[in-house]
PDB file of N, CA and C in Angstrom:
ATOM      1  N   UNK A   1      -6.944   9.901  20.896  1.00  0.00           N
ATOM      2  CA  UNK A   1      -7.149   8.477  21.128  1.00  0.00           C
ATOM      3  C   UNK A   1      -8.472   8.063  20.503  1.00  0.00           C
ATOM      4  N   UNK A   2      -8.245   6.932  19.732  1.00  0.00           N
ATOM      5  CA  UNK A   2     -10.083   6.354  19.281  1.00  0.00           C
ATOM      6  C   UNK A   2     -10.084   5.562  20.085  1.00  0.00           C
ATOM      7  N   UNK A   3     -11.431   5.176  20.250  1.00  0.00           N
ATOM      8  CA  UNK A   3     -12.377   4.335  20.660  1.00  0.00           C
ATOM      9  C   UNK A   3     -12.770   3.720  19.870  1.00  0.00           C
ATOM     10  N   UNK A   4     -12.632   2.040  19.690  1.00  0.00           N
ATOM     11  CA  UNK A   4     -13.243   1.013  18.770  1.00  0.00           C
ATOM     12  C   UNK A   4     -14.561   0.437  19.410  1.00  0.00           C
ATOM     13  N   UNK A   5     -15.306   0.238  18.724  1.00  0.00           N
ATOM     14  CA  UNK A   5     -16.580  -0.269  19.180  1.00  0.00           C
ATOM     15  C   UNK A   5     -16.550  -1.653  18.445  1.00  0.00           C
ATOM     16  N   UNK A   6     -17.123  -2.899  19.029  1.00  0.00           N
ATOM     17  CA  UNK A   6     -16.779  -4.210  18.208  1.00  0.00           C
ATOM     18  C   UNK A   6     -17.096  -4.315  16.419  1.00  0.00           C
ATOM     19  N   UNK A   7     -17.905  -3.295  16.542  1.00  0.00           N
ATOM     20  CA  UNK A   7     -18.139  -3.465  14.762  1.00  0.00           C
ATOM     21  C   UNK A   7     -17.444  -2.476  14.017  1.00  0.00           C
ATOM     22  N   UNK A   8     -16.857  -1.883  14.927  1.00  0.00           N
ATOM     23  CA  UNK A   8     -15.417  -1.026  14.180  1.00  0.00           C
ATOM     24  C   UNK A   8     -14.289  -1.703  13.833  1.00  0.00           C
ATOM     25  N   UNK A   9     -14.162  -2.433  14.404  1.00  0.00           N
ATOM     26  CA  UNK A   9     -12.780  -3.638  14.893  1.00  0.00           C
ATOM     27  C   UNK A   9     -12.433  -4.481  13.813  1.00  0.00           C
ATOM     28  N   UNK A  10     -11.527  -4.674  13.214  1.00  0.00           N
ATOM     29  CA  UNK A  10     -11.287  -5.482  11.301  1.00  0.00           C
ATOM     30  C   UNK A  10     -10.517  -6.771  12.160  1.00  0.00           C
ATOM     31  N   UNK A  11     -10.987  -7.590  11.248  1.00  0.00           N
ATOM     32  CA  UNK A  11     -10.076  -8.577  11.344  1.00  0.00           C
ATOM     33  C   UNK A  11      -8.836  -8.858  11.464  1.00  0.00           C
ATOM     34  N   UNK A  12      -8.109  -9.151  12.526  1.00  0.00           N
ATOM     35  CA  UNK A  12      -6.762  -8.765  13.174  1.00  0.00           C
ATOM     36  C   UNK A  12      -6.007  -9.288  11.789  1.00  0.00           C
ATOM     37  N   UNK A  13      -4.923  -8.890  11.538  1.00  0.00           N
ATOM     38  CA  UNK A  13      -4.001  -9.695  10.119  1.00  0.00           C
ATOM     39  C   UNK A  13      -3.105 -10.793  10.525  1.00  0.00           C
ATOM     40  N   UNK A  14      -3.260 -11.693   9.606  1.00  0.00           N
ATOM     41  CA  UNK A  14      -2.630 -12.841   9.946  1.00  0.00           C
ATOM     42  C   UNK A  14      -1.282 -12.837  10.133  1.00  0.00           C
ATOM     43  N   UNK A  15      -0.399 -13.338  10.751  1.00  0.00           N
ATOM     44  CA  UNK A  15       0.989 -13.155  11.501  1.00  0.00           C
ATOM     45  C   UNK A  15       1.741 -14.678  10.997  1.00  0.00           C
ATOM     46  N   UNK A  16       2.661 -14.267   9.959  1.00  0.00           N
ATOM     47  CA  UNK A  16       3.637 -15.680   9.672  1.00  0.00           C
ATOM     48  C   UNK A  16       4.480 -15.841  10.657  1.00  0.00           C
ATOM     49  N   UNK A  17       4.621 -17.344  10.631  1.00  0.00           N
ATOM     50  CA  UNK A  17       6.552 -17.542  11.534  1.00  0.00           C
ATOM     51  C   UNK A  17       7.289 -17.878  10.381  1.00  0.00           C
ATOM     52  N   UNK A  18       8.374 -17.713  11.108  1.00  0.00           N
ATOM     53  CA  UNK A  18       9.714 -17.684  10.094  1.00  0.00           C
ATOM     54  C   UNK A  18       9.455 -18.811   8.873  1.00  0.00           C
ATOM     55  N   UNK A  19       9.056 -20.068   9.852  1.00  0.00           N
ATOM     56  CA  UNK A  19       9.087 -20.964   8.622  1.00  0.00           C
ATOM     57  C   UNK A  19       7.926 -21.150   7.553  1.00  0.00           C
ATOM     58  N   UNK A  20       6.828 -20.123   8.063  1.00  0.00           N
ATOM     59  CA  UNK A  20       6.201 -19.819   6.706  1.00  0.00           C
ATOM     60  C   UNK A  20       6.525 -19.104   5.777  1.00  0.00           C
ATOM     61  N   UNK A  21       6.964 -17.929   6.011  1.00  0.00           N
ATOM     62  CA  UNK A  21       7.640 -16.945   5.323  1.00  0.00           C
ATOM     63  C   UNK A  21       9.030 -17.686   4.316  1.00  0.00           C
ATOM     64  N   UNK A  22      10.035 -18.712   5.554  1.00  0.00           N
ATOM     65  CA  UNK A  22      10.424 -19.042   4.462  1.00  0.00           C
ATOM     66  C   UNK A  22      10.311 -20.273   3.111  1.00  0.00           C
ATOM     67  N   UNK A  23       9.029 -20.641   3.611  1.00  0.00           N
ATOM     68  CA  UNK A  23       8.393 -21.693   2.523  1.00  0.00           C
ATOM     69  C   UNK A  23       8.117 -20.470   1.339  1.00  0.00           C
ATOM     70  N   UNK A  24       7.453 -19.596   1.742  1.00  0.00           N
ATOM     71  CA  UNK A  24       7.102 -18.827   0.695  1.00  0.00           C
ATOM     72  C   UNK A  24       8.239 -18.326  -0.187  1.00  0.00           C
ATOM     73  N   UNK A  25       9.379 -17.662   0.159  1.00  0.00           N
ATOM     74  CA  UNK A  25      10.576 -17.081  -0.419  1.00  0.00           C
ATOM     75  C   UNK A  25      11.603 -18.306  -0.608  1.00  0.00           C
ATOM     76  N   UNK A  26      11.146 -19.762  -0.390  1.00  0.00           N
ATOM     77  CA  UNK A  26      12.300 -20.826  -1.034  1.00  0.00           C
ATOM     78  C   UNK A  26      13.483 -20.649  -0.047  1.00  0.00           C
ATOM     79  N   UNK A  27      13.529 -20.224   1.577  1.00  0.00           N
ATOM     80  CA  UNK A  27      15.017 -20.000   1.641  1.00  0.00           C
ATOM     81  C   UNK A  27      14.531 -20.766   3.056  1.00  0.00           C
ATOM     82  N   UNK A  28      15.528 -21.181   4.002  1.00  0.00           N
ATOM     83  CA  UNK A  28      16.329 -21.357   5.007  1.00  0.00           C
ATOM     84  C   UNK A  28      15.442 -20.520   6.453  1.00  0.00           C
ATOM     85  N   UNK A  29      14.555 -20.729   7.170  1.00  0.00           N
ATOM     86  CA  UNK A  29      14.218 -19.955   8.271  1.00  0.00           C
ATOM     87  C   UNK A  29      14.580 -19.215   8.845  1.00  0.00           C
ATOM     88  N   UNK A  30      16.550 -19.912   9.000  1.00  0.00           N
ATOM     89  CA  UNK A  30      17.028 -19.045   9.367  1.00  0.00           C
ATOM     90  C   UNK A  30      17.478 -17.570   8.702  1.00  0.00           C
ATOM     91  N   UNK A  31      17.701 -17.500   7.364  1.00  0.00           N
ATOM     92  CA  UNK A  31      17.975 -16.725   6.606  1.00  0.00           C
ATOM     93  C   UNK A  31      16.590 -15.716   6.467  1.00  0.00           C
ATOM     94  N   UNK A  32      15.214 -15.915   7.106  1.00  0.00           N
ATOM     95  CA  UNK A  32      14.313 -15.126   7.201  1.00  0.00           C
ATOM     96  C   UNK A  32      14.635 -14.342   8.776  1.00  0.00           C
ATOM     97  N   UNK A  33      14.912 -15.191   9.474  1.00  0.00           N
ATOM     98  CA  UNK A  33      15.492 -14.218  10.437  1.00  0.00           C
ATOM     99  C   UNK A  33      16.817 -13.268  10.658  1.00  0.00           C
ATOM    100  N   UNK A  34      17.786 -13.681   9.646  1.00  0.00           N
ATOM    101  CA  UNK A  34      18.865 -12.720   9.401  1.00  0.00           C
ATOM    102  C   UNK A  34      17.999 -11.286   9.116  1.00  0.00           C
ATOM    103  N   UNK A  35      17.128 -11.684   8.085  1.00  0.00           N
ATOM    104  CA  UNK A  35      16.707 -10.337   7.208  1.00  0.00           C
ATOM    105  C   UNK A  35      15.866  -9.368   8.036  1.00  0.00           C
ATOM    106  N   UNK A  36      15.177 -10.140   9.195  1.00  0.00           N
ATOM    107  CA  UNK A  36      14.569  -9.276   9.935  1.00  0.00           C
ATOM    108  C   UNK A  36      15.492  -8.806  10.885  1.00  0.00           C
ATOM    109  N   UNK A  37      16.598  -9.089  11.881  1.00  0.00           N
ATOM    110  CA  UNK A  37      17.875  -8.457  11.976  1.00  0.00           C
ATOM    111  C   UNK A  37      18.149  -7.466  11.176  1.00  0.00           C
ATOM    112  N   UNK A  38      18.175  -7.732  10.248  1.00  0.00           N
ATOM    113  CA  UNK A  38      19.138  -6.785   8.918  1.00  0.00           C
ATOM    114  C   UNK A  38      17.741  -5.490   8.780  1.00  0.00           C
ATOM    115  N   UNK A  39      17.131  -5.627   9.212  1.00  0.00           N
ATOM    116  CA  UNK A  39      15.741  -4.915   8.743  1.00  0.00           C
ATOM    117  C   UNK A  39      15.556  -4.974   7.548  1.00  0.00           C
ATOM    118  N   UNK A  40      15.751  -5.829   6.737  1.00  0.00           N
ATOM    119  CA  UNK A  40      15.150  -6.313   5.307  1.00  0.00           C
ATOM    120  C   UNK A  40      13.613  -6.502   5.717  1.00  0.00           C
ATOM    121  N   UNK A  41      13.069  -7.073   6.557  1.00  0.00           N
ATOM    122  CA  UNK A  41      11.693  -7.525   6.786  1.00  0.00           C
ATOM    123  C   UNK A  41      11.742  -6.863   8.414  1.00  0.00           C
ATOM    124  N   UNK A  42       9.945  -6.307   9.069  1.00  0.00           N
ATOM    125  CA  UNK A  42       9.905  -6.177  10.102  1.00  0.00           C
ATOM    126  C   UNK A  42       8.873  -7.143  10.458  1.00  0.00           C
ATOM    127  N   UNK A  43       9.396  -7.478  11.926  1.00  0.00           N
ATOM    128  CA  UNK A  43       9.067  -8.201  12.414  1.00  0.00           C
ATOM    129  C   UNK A  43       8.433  -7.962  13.784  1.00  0.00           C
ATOM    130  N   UNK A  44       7.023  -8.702  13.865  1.00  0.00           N
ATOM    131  CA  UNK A  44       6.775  -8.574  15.616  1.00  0.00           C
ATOM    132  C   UNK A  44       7.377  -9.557  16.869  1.00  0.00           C
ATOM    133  N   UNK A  45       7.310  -9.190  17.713  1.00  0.00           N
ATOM    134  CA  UNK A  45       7.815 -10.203  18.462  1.00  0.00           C
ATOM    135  C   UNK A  45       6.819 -10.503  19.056  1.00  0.00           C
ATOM    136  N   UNK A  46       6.388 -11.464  19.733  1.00  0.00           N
ATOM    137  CA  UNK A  46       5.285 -12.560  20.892  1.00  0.00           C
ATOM    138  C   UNK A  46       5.588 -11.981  22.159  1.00  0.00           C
ATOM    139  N   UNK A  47       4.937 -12.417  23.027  1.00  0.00           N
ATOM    140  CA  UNK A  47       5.417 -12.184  24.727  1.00  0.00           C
ATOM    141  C   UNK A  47       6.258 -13.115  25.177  1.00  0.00           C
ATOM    142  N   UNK A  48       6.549 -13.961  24.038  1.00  0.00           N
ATOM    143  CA  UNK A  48       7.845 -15.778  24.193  1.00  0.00           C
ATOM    144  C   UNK A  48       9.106 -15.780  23.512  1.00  0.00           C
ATOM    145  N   UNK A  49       8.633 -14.099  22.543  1.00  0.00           N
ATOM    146  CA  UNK A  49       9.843 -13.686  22.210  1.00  0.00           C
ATOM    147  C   UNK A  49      10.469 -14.095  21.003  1.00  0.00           C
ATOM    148  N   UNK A  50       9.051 -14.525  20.406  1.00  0.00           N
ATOM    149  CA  UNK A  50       9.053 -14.946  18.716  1.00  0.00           C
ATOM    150  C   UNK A  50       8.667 -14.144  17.516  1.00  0.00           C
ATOM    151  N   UNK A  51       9.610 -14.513  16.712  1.00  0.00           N
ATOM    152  CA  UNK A  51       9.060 -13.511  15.601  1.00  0.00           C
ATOM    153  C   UNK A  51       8.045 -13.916  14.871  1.00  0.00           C
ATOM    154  N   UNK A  52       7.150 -12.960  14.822  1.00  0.00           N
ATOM    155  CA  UNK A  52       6.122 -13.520  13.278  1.00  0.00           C
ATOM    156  C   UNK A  52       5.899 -11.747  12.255  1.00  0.00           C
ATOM    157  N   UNK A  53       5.794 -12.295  11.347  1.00  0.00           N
ATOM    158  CA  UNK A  53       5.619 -11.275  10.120  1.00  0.00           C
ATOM    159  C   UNK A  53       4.446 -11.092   9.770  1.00  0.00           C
ATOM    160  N   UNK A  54       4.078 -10.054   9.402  1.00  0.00           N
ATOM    161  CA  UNK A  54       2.311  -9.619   8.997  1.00  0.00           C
ATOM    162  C   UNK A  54       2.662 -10.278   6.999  1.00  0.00           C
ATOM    163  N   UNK A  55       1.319 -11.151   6.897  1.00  0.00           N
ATOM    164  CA  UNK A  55       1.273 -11.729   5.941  1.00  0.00           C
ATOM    165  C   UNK A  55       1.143 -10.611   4.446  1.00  0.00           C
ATOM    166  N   UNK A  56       0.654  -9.476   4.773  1.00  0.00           N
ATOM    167  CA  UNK A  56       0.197  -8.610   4.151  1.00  0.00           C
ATOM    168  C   UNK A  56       1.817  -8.237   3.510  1.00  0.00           C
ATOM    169  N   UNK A  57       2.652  -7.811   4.493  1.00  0.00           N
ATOM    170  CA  UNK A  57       3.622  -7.131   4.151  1.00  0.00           C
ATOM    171  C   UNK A  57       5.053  -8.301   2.990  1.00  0.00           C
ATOM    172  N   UNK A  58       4.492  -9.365   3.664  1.00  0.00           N
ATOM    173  CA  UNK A  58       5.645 -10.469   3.286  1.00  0.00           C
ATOM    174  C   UNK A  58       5.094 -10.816   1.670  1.00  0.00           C
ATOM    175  N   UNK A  59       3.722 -10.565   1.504  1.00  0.00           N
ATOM    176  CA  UNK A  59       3.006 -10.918   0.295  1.00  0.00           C
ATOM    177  C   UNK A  59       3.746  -9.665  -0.840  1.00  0.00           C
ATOM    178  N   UNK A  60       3.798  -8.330  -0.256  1.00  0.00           N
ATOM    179  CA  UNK A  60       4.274  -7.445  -1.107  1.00  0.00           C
ATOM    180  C   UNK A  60       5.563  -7.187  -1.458  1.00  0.00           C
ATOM    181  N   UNK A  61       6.163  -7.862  -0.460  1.00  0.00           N
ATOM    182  CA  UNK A  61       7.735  -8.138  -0.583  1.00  0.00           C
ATOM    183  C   UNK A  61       7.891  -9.522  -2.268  1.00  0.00           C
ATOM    184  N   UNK A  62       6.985 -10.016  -1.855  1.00  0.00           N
ATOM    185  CA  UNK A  62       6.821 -11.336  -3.026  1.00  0.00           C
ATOM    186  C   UNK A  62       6.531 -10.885  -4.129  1.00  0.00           C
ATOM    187  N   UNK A  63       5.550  -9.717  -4.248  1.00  0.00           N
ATOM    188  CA  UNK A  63       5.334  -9.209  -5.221  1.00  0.00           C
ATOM    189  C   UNK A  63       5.883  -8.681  -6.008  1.00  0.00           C
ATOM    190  N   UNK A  64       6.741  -7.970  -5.418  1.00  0.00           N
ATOM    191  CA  UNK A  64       8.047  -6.604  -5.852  1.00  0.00           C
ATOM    192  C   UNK A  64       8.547  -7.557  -6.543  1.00  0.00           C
ATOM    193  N   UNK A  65       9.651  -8.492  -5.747  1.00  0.00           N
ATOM    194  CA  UNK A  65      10.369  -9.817  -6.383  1.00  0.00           C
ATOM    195  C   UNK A  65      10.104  -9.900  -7.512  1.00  0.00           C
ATOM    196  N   UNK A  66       8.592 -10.400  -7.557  1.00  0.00           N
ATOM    197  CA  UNK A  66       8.581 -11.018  -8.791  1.00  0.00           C
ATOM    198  C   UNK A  66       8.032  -9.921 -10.038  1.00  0.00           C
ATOM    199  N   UNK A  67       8.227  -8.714  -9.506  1.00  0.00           N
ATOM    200  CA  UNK A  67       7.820  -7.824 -10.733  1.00  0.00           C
ATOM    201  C   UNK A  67       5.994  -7.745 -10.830  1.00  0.00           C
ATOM    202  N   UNK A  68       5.264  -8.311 -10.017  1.00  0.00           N
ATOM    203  CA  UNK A  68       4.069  -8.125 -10.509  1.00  0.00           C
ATOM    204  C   UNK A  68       2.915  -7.482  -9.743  1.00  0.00           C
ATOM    205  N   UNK A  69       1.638  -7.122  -9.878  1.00  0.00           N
ATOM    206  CA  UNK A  69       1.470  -5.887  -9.154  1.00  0.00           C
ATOM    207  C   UNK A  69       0.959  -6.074  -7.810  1.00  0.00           C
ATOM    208  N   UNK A  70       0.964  -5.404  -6.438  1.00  0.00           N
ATOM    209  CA  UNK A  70       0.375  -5.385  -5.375  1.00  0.00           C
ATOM    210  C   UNK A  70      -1.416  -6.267  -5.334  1.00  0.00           C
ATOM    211  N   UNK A  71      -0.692  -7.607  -4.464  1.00  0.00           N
ATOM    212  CA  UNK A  71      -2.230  -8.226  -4.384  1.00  0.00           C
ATOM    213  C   UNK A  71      -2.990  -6.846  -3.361  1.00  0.00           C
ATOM    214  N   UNK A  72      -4.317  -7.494  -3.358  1.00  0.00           N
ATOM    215  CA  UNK A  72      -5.566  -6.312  -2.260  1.00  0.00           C
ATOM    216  C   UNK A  72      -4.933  -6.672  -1.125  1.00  0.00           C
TER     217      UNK A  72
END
């Protein structure tokens, strides 16, 4: 088990909802939540029982897409 001390601690990563994710990929909200169903995309859930996506991961999914290389 670690122990974080506050200046160990990174900046938590930003968490999309569906309908950011699907502004970004051009599609349907709902069709971002099929894919996380489908496990095309993983998804966290809230304590309300909502999905949101780590921005990091949805960015590299964009990337692949479009053929070009992994942002930082």
């Amino acid at each position: 088990m670690t122990i974080h001390h506050h200046d160990d601690i990174e900046t938590p990563e930003k968490l999309l909802t569906p309908s950011e994710v699907a502004q970004r990929f051009r599609v349907n909200p709902k069709t971002v939540t099929r894919w996380a169903r489908a496990g095309k995309l993983s998804a966290i859930r809230t304590l309300g029982g909502h999905r949101r996506f780590r921005e990091s991961e949805i960015n590299r999914c964009l990337d692949e897409l479009s053929g070009e290389e992994p942002r930082p």
